[in-house]
N, C-alpha and C. Protein backbone atom coordinates (compact mmCIF):
# COMPACT_ATOMS: atom_id res chain seq x y z
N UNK A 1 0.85 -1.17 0.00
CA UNK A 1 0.00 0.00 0.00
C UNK A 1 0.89 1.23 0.00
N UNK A 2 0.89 2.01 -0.98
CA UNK A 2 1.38 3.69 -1.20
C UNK A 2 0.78 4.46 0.38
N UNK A 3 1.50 4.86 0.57
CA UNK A 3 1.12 6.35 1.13
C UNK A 3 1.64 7.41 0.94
N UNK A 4 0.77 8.34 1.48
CA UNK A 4 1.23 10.41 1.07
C UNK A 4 1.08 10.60 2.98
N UNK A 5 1.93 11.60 2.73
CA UNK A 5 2.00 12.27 3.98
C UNK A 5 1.49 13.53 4.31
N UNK A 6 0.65 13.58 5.20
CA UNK A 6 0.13 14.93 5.61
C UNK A 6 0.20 15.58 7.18
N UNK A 7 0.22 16.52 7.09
CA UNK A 7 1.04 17.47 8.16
C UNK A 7 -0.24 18.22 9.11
N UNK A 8 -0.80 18.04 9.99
CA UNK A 8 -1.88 18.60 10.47
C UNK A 8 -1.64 19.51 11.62
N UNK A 9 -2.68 20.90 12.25
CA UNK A 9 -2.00 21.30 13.26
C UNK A 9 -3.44 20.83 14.02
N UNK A 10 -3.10 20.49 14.97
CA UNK A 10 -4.51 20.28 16.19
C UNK A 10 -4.38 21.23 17.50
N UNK A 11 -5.49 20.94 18.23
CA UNK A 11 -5.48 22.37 19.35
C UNK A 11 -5.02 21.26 20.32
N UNK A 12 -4.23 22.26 21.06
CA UNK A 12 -3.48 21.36 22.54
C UNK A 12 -4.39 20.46 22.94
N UNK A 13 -5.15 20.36 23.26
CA UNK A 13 -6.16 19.49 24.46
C UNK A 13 -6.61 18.25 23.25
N UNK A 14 -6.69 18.32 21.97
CA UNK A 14 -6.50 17.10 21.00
C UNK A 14 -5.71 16.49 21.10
N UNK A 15 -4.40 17.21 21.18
CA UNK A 15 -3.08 16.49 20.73
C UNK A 15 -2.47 15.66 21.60
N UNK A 16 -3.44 16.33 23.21
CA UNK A 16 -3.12 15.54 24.49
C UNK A 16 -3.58 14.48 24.55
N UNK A 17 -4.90 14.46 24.34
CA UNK A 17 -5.39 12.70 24.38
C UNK A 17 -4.71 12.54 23.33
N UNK A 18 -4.67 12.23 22.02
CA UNK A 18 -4.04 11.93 21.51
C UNK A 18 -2.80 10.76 21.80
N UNK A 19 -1.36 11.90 22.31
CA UNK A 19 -0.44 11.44 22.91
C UNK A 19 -0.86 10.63 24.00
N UNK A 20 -1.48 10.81 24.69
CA UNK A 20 -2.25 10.15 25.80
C UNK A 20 -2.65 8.63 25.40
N UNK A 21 -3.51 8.40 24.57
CA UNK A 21 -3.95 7.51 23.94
C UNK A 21 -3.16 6.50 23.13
N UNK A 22 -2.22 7.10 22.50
CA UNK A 22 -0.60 6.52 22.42
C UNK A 22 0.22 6.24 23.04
N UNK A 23 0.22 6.76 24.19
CA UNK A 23 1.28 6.21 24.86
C UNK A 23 0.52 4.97 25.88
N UNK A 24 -0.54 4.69 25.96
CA UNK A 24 -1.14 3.85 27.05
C UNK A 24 -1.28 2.66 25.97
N UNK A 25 -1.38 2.92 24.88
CA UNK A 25 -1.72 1.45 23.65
C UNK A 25 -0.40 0.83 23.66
N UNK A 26 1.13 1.83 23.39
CA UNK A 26 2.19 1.51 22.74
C UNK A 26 1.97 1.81 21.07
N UNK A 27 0.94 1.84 20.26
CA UNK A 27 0.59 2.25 19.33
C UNK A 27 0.94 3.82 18.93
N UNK A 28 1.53 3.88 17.61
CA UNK A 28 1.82 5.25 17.43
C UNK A 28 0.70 6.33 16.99
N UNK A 29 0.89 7.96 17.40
CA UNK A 29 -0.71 8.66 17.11
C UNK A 29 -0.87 8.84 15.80
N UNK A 30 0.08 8.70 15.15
CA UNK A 30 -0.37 8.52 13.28
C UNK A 30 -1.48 6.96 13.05
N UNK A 31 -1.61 5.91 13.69
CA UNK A 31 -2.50 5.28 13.74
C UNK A 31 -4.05 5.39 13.99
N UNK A 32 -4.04 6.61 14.90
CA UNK A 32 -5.31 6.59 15.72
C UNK A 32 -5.72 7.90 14.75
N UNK A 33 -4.85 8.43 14.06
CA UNK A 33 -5.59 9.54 12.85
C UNK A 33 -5.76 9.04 11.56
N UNK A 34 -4.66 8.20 11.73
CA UNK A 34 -5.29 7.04 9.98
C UNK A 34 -6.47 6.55 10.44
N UNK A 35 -7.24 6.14 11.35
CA UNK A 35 -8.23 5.60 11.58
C UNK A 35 -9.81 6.05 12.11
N UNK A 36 -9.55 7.12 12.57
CA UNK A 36 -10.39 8.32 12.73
C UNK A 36 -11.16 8.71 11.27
N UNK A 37 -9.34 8.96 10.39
CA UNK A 37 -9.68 9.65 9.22
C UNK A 37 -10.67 8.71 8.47
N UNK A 38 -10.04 7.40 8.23
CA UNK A 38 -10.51 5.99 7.37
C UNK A 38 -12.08 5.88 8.09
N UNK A 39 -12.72 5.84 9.18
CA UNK A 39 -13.65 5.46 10.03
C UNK A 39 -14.63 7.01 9.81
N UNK A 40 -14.38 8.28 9.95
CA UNK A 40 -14.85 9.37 9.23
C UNK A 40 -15.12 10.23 7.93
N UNK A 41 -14.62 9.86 6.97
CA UNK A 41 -14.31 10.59 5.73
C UNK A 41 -15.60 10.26 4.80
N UNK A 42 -15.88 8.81 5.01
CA UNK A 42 -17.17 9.01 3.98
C UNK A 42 -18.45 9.59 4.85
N UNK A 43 -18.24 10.01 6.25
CA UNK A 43 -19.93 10.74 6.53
C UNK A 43 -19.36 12.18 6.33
N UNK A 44 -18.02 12.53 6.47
CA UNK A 44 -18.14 13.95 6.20
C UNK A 44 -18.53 14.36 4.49
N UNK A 45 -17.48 13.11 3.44
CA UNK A 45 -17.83 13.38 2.03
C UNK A 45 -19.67 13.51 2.09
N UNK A 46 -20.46 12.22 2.58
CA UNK A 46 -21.66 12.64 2.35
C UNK A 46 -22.46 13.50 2.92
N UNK A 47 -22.23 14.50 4.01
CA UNK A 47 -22.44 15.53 4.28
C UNK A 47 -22.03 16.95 4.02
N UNK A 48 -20.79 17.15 3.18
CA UNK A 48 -20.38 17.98 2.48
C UNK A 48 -21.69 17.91 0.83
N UNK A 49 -21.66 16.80 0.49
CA UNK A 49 -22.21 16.55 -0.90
C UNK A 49 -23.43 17.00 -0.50
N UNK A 50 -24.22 16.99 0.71
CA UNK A 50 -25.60 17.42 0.82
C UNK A 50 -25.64 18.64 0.93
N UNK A 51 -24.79 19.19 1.71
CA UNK A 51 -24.84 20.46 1.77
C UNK A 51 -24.64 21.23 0.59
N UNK A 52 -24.12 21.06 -0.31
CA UNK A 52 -23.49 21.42 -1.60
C UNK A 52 -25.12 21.20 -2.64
N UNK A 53 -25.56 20.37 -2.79
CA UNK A 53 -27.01 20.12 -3.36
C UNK A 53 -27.95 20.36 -2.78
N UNK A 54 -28.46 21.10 -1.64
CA UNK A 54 -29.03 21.78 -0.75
C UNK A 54 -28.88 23.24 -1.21
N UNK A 55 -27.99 23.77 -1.38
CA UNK A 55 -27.01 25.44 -1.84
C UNK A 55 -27.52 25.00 -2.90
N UNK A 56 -27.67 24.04 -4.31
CA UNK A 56 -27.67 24.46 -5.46
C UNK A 56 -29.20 24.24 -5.30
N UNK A 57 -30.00 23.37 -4.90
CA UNK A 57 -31.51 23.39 -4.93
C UNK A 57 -31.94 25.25 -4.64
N UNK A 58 -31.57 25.73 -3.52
CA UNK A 58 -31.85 26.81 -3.05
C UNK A 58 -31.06 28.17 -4.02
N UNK A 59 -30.45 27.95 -4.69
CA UNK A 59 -30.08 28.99 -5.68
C UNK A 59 -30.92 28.96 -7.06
N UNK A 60 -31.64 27.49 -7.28
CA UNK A 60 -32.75 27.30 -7.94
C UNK A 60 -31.35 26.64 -8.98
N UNK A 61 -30.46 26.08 -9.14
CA UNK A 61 -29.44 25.37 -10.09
C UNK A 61 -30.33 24.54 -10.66
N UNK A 62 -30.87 23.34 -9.31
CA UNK A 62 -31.48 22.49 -9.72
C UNK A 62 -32.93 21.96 -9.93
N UNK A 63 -33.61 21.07 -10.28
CA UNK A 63 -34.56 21.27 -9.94
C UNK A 63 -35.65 20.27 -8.79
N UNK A 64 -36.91 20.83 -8.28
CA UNK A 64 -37.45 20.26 -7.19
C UNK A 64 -38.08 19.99 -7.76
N UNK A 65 -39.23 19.62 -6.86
CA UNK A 65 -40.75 18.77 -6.61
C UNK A 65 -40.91 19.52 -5.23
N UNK A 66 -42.16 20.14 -5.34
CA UNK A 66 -43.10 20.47 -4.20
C UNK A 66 -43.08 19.41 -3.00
N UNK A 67 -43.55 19.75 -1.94
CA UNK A 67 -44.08 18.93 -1.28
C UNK A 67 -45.80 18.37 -1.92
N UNK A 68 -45.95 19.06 -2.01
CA UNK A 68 -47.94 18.98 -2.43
C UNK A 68 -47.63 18.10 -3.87
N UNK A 69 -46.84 18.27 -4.87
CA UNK A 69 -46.64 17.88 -5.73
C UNK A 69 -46.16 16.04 -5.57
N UNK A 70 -45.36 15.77 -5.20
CA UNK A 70 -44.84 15.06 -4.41
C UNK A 70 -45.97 13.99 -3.41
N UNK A 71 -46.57 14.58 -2.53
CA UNK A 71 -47.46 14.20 -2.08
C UNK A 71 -48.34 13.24 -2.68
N UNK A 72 -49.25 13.85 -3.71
CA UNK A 72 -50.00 14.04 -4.81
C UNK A 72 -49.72 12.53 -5.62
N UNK A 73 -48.66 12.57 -5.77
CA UNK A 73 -48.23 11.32 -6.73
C UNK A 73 -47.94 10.33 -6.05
N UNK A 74 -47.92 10.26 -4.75
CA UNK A 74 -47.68 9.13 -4.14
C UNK A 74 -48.54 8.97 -3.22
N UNK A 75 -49.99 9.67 -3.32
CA UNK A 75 -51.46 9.31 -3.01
C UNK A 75 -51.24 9.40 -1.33
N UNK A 76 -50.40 10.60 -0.89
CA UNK A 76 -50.43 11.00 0.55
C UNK A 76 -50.99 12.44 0.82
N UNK A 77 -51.65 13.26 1.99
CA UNK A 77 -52.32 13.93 2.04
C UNK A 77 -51.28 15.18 2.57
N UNK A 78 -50.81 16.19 1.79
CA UNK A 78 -49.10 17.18 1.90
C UNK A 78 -50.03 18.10 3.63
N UNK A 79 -50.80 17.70 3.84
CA UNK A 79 -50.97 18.95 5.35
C UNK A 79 -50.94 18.12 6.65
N UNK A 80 -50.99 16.86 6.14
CA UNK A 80 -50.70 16.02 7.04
C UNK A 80 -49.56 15.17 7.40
N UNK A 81 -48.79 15.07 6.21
CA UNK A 81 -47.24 14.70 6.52
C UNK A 81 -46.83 16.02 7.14
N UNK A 82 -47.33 17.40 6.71
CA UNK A 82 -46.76 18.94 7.89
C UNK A 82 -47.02 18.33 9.20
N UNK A 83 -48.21 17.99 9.45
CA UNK A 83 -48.88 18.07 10.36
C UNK A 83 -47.87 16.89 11.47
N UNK A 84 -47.64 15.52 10.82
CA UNK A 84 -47.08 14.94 11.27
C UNK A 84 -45.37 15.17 11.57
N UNK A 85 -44.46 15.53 10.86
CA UNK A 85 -43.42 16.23 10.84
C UNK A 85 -42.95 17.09 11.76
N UNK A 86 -44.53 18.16 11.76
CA UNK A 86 -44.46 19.09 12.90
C UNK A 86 -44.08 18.30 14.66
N UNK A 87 -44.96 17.65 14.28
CA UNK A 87 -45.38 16.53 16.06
C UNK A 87 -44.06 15.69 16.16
N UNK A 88 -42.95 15.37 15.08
CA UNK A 88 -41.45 14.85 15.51
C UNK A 88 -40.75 15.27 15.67
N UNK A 89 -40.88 17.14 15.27
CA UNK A 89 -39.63 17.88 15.52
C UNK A 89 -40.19 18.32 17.21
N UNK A 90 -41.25 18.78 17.28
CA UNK A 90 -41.87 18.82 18.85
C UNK A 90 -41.32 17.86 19.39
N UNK A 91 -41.43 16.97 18.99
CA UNK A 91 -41.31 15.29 20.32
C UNK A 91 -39.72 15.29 20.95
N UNK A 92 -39.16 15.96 19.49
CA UNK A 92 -37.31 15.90 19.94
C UNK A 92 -36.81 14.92 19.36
């Protein structure tokens, strides 16, 4: 396996557990960031990508479907999925 090397700066109180966390394994802290990184990278890619098609829906780039529209075609009633929606963001 190739690797590239990358150089990161972290804030003290990271870098402490960190070291911390390395030195109690014997494991080195370039492990525990290859693995962070490897174990994180595809929810940040797919949360970058939403956010990014979210910005272009809302600049009008792309295009939607209503809710009512939407609704409509899939033989559900659009004031009552509000209605219900409403009562899960309430619930928490």
């Amino acid at each position: 396996m190739s690797t590239g090397v990358l150089s990161i700066r972290l804030p003290d109180d990271i870098k402490a557990r960190l070291d911390a966390l390395a030195a109690s394994t014997g494991r080195p802290a370039a492990f525990y960031v290859r693995e962070a990184v490897a174990e994180h990278l595809g929810d940040l890619e797919y949360a970058y990508t939403l956010r990014a098609e979210a910005e272009a829906a809302r600049r009008g780039d792309v295009s939607t479907t209503s809710l009512d529209a939407l609704a409509a075609e899939l033989g559900f009633d659009a004031d009552e999925l509000r209605a219900e929606a409403r009562a899960n963001v309430a619930r928490g």
